[in-house]
N, C-alpha and C. Protein backbone atom coordinates (compact mmCIF):
# COMPACT_ATOMS: atom_id res chain seq x y z
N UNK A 1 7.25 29.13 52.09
CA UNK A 1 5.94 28.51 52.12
C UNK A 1 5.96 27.36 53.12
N UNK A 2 4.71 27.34 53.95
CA UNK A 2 5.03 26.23 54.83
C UNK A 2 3.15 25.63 54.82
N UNK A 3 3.54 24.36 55.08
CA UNK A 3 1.86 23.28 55.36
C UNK A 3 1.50 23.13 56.73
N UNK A 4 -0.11 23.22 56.97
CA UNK A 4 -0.25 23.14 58.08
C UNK A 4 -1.15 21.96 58.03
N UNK A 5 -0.87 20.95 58.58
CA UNK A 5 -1.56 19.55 58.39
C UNK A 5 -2.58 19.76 60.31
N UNK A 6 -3.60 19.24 60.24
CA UNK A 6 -4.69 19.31 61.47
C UNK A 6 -5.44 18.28 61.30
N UNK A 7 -5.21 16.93 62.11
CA UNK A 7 -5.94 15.71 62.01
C UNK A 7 -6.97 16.09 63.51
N UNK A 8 -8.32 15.58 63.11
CA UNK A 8 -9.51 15.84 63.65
C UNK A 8 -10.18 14.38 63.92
N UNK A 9 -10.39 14.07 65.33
CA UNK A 9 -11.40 12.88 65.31
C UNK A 9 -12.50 13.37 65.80
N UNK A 10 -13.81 13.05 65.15
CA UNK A 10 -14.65 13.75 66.01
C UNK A 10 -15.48 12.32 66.22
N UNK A 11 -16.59 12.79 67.33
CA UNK A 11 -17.64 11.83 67.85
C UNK A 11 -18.42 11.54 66.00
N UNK A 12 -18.70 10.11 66.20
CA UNK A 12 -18.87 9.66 64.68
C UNK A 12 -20.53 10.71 64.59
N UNK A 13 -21.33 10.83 64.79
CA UNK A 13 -23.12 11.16 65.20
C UNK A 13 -22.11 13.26 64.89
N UNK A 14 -20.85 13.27 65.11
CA UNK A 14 -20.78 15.33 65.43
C UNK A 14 -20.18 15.41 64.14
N UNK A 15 -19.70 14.26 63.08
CA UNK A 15 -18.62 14.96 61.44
C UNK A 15 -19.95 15.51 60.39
N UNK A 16 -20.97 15.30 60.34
CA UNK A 16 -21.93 16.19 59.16
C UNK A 16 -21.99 17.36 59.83
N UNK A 17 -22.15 17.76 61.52
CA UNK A 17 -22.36 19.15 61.99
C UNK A 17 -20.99 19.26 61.80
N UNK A 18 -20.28 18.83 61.34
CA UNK A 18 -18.53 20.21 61.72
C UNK A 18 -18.79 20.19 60.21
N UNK A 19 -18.97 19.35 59.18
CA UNK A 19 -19.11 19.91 57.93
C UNK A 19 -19.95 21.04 57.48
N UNK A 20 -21.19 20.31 57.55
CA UNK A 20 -22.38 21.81 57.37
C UNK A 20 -22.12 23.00 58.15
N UNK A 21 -22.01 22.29 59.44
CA UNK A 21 -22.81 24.05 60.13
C UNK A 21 -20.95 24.72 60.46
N UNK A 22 -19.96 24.30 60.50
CA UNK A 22 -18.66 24.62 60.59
C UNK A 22 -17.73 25.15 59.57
N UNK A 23 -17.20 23.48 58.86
CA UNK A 23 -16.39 24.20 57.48
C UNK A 23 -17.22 24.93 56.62
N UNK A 24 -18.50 24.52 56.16
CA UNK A 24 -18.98 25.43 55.29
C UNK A 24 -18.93 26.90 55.69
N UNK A 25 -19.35 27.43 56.99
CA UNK A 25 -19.80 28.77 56.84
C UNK A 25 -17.97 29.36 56.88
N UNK A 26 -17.26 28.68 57.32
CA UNK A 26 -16.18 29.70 57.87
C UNK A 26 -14.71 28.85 56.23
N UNK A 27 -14.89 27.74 55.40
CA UNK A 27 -13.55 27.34 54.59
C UNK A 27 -13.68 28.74 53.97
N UNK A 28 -14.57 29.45 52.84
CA UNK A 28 -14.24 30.70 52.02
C UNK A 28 -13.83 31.65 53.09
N UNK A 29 -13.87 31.98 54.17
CA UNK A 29 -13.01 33.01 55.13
C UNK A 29 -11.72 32.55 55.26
N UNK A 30 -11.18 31.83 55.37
CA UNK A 30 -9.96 30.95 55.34
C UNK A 30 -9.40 30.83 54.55
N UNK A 31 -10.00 30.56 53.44
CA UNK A 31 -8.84 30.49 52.41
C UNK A 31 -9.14 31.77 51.83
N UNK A 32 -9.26 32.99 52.41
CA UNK A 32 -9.34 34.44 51.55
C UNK A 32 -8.61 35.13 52.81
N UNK A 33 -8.31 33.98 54.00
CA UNK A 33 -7.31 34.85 54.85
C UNK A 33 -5.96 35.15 54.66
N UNK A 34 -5.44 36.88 54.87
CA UNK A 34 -4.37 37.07 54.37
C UNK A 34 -3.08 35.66 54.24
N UNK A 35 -2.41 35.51 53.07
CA UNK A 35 -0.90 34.62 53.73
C UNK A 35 -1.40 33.35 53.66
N UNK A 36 -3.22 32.97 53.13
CA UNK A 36 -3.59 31.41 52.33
C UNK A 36 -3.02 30.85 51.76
N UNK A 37 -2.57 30.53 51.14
CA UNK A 37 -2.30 30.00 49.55
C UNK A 37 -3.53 29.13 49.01
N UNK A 38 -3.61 27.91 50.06
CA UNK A 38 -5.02 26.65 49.62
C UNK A 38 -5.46 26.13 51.13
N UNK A 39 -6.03 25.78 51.12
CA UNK A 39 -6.69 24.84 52.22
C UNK A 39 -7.63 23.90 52.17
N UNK A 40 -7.70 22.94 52.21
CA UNK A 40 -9.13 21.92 51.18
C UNK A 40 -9.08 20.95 52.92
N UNK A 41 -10.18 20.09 52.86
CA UNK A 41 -10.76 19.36 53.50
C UNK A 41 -10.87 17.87 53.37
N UNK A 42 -10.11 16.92 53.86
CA UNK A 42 -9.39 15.51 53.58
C UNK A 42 -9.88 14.23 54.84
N UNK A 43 -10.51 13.57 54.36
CA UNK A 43 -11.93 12.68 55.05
C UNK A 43 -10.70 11.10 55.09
N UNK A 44 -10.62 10.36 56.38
CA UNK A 44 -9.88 9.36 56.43
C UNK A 44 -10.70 7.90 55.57
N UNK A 45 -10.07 7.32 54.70
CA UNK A 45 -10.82 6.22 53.73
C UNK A 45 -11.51 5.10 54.71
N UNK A 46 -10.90 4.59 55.61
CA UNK A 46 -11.43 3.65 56.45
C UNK A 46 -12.13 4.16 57.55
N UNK A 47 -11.69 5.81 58.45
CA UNK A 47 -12.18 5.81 59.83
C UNK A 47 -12.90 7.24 59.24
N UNK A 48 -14.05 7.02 58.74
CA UNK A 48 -14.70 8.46 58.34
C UNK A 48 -15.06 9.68 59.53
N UNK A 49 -14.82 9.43 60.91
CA UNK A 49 -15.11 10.25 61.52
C UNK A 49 -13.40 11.33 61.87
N UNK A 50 -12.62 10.75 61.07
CA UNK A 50 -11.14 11.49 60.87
C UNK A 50 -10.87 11.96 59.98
N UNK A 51 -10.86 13.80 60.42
CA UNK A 51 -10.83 14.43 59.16
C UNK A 51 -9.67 15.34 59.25
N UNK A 52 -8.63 15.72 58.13
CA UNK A 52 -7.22 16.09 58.31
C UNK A 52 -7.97 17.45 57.60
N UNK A 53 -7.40 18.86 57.77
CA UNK A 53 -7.47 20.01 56.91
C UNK A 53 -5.80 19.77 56.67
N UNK A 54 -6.00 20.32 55.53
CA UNK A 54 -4.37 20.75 54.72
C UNK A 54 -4.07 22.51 53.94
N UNK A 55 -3.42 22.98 54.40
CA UNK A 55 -3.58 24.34 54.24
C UNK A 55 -2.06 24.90 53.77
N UNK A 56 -2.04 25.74 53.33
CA UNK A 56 -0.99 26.36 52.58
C UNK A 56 -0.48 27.45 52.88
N UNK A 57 0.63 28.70 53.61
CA UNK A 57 0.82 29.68 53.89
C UNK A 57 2.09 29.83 53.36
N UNK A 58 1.87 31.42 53.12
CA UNK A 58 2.93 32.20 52.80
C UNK A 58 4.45 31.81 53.80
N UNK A 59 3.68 31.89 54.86
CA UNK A 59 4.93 31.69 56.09
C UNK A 59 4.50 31.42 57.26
N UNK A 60 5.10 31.42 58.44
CA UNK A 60 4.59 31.02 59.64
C UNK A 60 4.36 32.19 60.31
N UNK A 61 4.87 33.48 60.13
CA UNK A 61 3.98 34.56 60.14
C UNK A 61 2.50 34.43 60.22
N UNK A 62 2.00 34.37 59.03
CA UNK A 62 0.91 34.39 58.42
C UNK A 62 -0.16 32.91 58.66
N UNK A 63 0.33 32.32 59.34
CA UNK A 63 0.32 30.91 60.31
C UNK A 63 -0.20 31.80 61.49
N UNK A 64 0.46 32.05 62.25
CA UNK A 64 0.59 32.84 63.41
C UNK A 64 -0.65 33.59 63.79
N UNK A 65 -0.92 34.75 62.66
CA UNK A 65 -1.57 35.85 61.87
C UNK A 65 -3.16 35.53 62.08
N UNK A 66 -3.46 34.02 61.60
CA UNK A 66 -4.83 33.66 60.97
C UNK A 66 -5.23 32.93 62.79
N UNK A 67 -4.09 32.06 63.31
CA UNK A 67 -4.19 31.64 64.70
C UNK A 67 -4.33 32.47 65.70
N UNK A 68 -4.27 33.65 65.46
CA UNK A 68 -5.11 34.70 66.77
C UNK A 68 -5.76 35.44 66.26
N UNK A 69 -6.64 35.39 65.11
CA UNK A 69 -7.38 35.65 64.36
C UNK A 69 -8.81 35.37 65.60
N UNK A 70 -9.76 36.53 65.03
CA UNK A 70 -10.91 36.43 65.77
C UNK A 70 -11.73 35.04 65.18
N UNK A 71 -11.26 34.89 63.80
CA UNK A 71 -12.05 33.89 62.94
C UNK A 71 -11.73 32.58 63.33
N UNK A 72 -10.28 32.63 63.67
CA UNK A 72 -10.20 30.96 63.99
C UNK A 72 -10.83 30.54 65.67
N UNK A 73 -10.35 31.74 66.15
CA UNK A 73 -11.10 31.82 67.73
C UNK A 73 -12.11 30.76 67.40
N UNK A 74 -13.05 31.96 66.60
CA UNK A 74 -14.50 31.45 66.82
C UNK A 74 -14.59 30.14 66.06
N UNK A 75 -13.98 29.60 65.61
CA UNK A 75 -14.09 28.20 64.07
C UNK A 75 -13.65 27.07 65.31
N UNK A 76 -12.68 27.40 65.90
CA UNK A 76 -11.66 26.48 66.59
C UNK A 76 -12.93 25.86 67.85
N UNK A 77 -13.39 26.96 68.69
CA UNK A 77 -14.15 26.80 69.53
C UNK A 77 -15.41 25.89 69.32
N UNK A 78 -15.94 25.83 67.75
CA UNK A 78 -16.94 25.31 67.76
C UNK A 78 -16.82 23.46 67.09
N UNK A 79 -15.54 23.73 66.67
CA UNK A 79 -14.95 22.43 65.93
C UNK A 79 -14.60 21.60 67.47
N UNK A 80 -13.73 22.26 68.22
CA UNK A 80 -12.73 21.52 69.38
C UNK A 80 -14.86 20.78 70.20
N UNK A 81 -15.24 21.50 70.31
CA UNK A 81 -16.80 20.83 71.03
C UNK A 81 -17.09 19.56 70.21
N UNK A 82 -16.58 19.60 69.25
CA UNK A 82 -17.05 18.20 68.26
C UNK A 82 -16.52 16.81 68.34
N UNK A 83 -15.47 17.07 69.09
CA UNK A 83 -14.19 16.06 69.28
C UNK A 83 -14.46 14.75 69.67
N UNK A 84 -14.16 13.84 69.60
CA UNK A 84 -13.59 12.24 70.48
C UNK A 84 -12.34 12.23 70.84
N UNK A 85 -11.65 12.84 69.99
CA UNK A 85 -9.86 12.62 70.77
C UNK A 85 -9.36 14.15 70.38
N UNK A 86 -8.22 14.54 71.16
CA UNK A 86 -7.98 15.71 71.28
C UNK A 86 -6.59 15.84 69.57
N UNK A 87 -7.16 17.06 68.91
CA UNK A 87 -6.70 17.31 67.94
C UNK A 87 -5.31 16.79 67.63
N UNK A 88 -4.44 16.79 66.49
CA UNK A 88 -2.92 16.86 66.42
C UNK A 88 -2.55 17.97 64.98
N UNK A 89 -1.13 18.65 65.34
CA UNK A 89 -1.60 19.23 63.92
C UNK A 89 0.43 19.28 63.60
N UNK A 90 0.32 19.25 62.79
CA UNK A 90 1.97 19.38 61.77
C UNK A 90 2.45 20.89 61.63
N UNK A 91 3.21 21.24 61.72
CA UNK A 91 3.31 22.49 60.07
C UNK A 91 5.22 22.06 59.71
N UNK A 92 4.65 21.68 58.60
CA UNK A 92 5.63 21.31 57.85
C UNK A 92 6.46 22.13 56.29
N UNK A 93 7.54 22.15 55.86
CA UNK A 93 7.76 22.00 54.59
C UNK A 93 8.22 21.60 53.94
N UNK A 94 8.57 21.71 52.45
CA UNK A 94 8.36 20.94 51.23
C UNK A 94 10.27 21.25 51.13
N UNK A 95 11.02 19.79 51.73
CA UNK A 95 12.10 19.68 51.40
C UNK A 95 12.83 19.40 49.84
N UNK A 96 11.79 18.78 49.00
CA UNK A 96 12.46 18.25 47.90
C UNK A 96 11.35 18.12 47.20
């Protein structure tokens, strides 16, 4: 099992459009993509226009799998237009 951590800054006026018109239509495709486990949506306490996804996979396979996915294509493309600073993302796991 491995985590895929994705910190997001977007232009402060573009985080309700990546919520509404973005995560909503495409988080239930995602987390029903093969090799999910969870994926939830994590809002920064002080800098609200920084938003981390946290996601759960079988493996980095299945990492891999969902990342040349037609779905993230199209998710990625419309999120990355939303930006102020250019993405960062982890994939980590659970040593202890």
């Amino acid at each position: 099992m491995i985590k895929r951590i994705v910190k997001m800054t977007f232009r402060e006026e573009a985080v309700q459009t990546f919520v509404a018109e973005v995560f909503e239509h495409s988080k239930a495709r995602i987390r029903a993509f093969e090799g999910c486990q969870h994926m939830e949506l994590l809002q920064h306490k002080s800098r609200p226009n920084v938003l981390f996804t946290l996601s759960i996979w079988d493996n980095e396979a299945a990492l891999e799998a969902y990342r040349a996915s037609e779905l993230f294509a199209d998710t990625w493309a419309k999120t990355k237009a939303l930006f102020a600073e250019k993405a960062e993302a982890w994939t980590v796991e659970v040593i202890d």
